[in-house]
N, C-alpha and C. Protein backbone atom coordinates (compact mmCIF):
# COMPACT_ATOMS: atom_id res chain seq x y z
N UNK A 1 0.82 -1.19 0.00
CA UNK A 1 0.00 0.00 0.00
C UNK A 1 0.87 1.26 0.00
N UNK A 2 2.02 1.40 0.77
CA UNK A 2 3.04 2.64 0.42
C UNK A 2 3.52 2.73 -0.64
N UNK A 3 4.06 1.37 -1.30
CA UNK A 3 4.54 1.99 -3.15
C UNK A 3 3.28 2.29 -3.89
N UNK A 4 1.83 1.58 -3.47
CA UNK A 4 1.25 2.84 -4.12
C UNK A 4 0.84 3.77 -4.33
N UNK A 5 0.82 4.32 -2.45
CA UNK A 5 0.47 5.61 -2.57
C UNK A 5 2.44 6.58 -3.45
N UNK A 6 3.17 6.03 -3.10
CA UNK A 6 4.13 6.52 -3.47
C UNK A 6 4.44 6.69 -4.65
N UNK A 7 3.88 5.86 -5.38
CA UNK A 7 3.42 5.90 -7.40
C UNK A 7 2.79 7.06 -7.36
N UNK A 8 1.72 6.90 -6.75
CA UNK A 8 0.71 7.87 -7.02
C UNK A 8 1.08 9.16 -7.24
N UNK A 9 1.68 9.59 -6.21
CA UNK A 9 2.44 10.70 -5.97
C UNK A 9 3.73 11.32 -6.85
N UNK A 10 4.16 10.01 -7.36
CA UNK A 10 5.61 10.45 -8.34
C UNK A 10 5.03 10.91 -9.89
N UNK A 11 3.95 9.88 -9.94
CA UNK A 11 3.03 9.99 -11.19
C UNK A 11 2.45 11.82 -11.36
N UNK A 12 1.74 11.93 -10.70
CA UNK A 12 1.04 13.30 -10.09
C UNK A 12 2.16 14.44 -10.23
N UNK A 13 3.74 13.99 -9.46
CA UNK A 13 4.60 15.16 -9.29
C UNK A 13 5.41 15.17 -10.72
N UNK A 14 5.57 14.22 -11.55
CA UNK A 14 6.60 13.91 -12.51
C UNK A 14 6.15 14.01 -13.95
N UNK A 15 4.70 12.96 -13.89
CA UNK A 15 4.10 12.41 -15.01
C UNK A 15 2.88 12.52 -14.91
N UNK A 16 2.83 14.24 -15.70
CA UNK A 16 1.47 14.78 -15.67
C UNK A 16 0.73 14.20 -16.94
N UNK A 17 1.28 13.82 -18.11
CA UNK A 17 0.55 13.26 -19.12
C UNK A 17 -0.36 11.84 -18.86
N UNK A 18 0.59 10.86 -18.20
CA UNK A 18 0.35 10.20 -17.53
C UNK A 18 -1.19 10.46 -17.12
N UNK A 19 -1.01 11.26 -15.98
CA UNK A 19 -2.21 11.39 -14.52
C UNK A 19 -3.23 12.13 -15.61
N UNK A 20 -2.99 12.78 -16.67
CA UNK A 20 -4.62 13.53 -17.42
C UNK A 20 -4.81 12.26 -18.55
N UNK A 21 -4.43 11.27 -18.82
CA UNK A 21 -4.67 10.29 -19.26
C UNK A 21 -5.35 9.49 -18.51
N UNK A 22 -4.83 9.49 -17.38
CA UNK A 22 -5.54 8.60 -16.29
C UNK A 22 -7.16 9.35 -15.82
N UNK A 23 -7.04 10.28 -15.81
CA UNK A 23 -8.44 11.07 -15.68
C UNK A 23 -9.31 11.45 -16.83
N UNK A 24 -8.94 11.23 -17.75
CA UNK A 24 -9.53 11.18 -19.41
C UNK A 24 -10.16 9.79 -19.34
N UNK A 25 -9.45 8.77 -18.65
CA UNK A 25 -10.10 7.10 -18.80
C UNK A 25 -11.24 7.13 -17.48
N UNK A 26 -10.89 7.81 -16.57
CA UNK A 26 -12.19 7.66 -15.53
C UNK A 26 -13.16 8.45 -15.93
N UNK A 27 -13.29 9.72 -16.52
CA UNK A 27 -14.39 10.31 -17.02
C UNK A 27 -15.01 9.54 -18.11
N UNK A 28 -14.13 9.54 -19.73
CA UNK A 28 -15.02 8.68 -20.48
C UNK A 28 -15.57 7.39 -20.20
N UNK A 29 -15.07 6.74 -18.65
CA UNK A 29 -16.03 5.35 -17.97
C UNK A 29 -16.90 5.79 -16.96
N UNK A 30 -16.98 7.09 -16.81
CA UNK A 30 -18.09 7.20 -16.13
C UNK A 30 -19.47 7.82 -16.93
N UNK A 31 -18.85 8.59 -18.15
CA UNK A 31 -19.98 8.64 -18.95
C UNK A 31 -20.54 7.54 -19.57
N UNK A 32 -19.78 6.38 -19.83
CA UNK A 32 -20.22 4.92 -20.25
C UNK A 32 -21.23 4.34 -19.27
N UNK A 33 -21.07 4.93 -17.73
CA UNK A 33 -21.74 4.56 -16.91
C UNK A 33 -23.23 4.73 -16.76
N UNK A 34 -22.81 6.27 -17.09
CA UNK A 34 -24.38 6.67 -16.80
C UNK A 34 -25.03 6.65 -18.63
N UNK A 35 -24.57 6.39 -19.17
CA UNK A 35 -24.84 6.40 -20.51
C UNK A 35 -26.08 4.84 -20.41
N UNK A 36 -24.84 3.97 -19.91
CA UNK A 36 -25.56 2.55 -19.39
C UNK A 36 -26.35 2.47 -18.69
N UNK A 37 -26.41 3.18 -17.49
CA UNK A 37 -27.60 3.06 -16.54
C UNK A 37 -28.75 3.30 -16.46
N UNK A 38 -28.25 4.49 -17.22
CA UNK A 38 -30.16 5.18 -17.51
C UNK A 38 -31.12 4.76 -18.83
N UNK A 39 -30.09 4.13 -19.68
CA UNK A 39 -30.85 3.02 -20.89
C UNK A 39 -31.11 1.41 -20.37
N UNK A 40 -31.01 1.69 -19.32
CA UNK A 40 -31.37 -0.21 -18.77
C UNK A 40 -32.63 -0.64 -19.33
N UNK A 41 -33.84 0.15 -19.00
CA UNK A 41 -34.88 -0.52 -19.44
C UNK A 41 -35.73 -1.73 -18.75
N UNK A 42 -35.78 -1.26 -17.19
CA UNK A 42 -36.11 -3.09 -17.04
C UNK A 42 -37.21 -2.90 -17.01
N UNK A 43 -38.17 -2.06 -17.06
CA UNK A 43 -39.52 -2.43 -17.79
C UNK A 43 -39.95 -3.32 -19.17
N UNK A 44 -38.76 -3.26 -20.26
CA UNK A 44 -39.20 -3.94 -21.53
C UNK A 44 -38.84 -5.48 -21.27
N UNK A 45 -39.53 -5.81 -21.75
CA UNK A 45 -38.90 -7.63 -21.94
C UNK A 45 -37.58 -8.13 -22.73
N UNK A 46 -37.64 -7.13 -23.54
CA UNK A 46 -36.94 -7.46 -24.67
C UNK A 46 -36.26 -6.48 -24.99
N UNK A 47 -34.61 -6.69 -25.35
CA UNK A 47 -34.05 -4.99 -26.11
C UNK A 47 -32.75 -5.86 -26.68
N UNK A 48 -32.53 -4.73 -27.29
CA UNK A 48 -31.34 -5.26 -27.98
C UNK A 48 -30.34 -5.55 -27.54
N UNK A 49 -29.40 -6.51 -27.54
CA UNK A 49 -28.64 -6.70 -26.63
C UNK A 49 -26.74 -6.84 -27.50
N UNK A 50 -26.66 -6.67 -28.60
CA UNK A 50 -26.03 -6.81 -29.47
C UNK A 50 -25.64 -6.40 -30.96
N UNK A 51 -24.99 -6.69 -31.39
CA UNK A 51 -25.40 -6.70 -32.79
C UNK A 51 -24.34 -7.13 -33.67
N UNK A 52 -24.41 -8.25 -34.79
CA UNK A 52 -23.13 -9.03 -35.41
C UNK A 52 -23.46 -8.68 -36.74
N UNK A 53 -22.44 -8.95 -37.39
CA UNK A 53 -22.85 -8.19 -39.13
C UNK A 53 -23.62 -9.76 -39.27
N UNK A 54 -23.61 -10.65 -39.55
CA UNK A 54 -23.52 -11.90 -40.33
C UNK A 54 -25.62 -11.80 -39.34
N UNK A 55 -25.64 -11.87 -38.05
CA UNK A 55 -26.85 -12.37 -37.58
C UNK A 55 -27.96 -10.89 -37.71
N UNK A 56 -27.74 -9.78 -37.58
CA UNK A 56 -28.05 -8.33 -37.43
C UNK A 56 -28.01 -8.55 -35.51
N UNK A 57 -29.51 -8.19 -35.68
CA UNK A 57 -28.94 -7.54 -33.76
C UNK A 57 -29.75 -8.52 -33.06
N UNK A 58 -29.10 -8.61 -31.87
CA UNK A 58 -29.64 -10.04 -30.82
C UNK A 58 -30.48 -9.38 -29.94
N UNK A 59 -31.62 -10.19 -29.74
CA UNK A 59 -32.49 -9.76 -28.78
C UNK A 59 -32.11 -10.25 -26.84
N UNK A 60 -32.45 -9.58 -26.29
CA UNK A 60 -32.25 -10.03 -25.35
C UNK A 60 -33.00 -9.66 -23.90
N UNK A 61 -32.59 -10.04 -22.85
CA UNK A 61 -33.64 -9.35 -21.41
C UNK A 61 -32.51 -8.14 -20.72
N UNK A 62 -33.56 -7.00 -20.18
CA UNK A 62 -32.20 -5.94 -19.81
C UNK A 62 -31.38 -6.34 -19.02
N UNK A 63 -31.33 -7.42 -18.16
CA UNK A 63 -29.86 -7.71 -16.88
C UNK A 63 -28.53 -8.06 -17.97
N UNK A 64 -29.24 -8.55 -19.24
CA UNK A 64 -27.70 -8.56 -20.31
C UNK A 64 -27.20 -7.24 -20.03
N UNK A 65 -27.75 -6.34 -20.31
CA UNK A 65 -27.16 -5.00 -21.00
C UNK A 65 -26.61 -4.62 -19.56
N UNK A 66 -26.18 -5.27 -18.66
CA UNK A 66 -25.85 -5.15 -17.05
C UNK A 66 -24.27 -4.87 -17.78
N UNK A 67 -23.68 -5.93 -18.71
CA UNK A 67 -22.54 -5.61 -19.09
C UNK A 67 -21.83 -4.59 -19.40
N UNK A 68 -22.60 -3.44 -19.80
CA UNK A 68 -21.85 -2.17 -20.17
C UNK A 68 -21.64 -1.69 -18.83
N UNK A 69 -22.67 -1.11 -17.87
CA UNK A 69 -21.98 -0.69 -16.92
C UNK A 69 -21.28 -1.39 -16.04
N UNK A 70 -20.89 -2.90 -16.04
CA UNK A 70 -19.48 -3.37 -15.18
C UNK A 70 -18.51 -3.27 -15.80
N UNK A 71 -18.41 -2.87 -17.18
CA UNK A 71 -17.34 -2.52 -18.22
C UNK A 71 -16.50 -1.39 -17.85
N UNK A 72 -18.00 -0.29 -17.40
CA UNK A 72 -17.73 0.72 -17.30
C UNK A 72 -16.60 1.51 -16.07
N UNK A 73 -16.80 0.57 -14.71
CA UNK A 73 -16.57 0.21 -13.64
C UNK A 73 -14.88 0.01 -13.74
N UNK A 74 -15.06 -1.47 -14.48
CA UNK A 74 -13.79 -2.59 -14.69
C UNK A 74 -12.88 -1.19 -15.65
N UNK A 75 -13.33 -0.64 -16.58
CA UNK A 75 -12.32 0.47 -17.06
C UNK A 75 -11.36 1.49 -16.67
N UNK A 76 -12.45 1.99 -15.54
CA UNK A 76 -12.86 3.52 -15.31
C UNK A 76 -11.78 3.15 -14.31
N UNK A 77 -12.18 2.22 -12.77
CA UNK A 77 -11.53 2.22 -11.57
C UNK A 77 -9.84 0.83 -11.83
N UNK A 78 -10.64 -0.03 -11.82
CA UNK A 78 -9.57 -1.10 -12.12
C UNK A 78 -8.66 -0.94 -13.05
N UNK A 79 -8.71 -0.35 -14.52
CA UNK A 79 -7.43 -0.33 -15.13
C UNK A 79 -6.77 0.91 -14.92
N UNK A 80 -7.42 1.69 -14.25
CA UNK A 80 -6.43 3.27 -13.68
C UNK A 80 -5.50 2.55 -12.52
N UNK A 81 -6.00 1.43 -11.50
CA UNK A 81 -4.93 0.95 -10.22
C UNK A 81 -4.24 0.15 -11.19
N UNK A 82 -4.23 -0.72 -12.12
CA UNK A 82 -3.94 -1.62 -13.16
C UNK A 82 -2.48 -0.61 -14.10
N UNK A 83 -3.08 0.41 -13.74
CA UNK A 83 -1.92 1.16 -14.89
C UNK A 83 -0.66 1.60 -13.47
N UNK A 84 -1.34 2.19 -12.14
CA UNK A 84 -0.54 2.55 -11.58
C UNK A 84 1.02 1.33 -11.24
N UNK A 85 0.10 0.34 -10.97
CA UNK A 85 1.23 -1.03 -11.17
C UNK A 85 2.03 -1.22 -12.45
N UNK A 86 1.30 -1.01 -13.72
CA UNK A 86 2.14 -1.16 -14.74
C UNK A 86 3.48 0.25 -15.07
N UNK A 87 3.15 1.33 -14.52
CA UNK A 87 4.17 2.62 -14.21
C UNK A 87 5.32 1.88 -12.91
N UNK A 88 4.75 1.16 -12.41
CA UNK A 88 5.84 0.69 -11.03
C UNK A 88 7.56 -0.18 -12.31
N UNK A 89 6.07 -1.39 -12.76
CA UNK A 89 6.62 -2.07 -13.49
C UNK A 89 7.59 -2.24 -14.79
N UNK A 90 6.67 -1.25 -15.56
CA UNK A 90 7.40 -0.91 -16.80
C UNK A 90 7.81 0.39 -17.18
N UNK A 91 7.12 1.46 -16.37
CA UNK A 91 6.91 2.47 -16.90
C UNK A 91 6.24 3.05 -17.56
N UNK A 92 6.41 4.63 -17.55
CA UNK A 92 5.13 5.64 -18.40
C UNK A 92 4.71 5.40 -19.59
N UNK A 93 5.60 5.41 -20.61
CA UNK A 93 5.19 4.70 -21.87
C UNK A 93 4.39 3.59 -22.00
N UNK A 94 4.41 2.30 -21.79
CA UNK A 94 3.57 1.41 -21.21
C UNK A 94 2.57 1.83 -20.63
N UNK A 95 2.56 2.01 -19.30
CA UNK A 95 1.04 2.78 -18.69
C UNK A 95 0.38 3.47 -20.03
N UNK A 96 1.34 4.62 -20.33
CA UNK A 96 0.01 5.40 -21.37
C UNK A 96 -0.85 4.51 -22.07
N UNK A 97 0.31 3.52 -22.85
CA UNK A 97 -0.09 2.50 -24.27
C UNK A 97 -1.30 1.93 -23.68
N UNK A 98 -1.42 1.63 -22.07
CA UNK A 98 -2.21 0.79 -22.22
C UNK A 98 -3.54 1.29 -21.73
N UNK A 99 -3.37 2.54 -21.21
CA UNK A 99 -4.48 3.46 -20.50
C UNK A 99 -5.10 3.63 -22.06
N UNK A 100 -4.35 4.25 -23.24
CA UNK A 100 -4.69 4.71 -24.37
C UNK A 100 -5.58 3.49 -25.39
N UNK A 101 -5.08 2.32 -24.88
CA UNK A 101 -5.78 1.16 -25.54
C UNK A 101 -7.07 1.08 -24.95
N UNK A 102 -7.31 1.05 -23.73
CA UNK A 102 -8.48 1.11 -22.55
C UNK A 102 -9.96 2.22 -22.97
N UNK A 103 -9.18 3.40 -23.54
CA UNK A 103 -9.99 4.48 -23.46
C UNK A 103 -10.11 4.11 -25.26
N UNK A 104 -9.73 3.77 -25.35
CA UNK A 104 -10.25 3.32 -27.30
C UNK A 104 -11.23 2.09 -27.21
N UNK A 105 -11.08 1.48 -26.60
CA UNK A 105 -12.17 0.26 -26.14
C UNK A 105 -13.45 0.77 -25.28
N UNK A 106 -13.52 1.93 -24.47
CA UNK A 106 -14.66 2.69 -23.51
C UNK A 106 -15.08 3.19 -24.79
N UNK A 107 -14.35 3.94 -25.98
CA UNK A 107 -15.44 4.61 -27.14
C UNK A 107 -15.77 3.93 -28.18
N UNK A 108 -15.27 2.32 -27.71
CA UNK A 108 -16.30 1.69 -28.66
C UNK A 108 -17.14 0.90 -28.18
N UNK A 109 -17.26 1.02 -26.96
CA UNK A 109 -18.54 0.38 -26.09
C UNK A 109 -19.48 1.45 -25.82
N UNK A 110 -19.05 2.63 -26.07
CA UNK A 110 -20.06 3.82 -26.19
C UNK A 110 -20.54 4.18 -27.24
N UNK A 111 -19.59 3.84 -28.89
CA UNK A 111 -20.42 3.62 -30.17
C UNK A 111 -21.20 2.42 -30.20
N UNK A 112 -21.23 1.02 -29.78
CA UNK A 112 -21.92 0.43 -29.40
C UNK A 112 -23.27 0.37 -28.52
N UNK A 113 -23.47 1.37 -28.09
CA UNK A 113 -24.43 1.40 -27.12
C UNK A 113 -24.99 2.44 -27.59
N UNK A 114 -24.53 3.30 -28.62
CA UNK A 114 -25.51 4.46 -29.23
C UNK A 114 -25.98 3.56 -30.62
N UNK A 115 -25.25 2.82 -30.85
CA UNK A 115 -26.09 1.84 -32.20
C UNK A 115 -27.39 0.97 -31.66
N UNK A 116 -26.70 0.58 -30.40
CA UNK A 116 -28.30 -0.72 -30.01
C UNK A 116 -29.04 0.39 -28.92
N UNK A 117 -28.90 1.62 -29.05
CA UNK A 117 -30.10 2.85 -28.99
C UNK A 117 -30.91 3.19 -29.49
N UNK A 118 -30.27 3.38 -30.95
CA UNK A 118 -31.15 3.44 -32.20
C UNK A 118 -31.97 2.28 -32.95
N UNK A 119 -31.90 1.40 -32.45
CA UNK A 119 -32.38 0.22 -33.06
C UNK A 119 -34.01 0.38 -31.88
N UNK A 120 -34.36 0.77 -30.84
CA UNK A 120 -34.65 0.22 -29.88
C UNK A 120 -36.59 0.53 -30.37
């Protein structure tokens, strides 16, 4: 728990690109959040829950669509402590690569979720 508050801190004092990267990935997962939460739907029986080129879009019950916001969660909180370990480990470059891979995957679970919007 001291090397990570002690990351934390070197990150913050050293590696500011870093730390607004790291706060660029908790905001765009918290807009995934509430993006997710408030389209749940558990009144309908049925919503879209998908969509594959080859099948079009899968039907499904809303506790599926539960997946975007633990996505959102697993993004937002877990790969920001996930990166602080990988800065211990490998370093800033790394961290970014992989914070930067993270937050490209949150905006396509958020173009995803504005497609099975429009379908609805």
């Amino acid at each position: 728990m001291k090397d990570f508050r002690k990351n934390i801190v070197k990150i913050y004092q050293t590696e500011r690109g870093l730390m607004i990267i790291m706060g660029l990935n908790f905001v765009i997962s918290v807009l995934l959040f509430i993006l997710a939460v408030t389209h749940l739907n558990p009144n309908s029986a049925v919503v879209k829950i998908g969509y594959g080129d080859i099948g079009g879009y899968r039907d499904g019950t809303w506790v599926d669509m539960m997946a975007f916001p633990m996505l959102a969660v697993i993004f937002g909180v877990f790969h920001n402590l996930l990166a602080v370990r990988i800065f211990q480990k490998r370093g800033s470059g790394m961290a970014k690569f992989f914070l930067l891979t993270t937050s490209v995957l949150i905006l396509g679970a958020i173009l995803v979720l504005f497609r099975l919007f429009g379908e609805v």
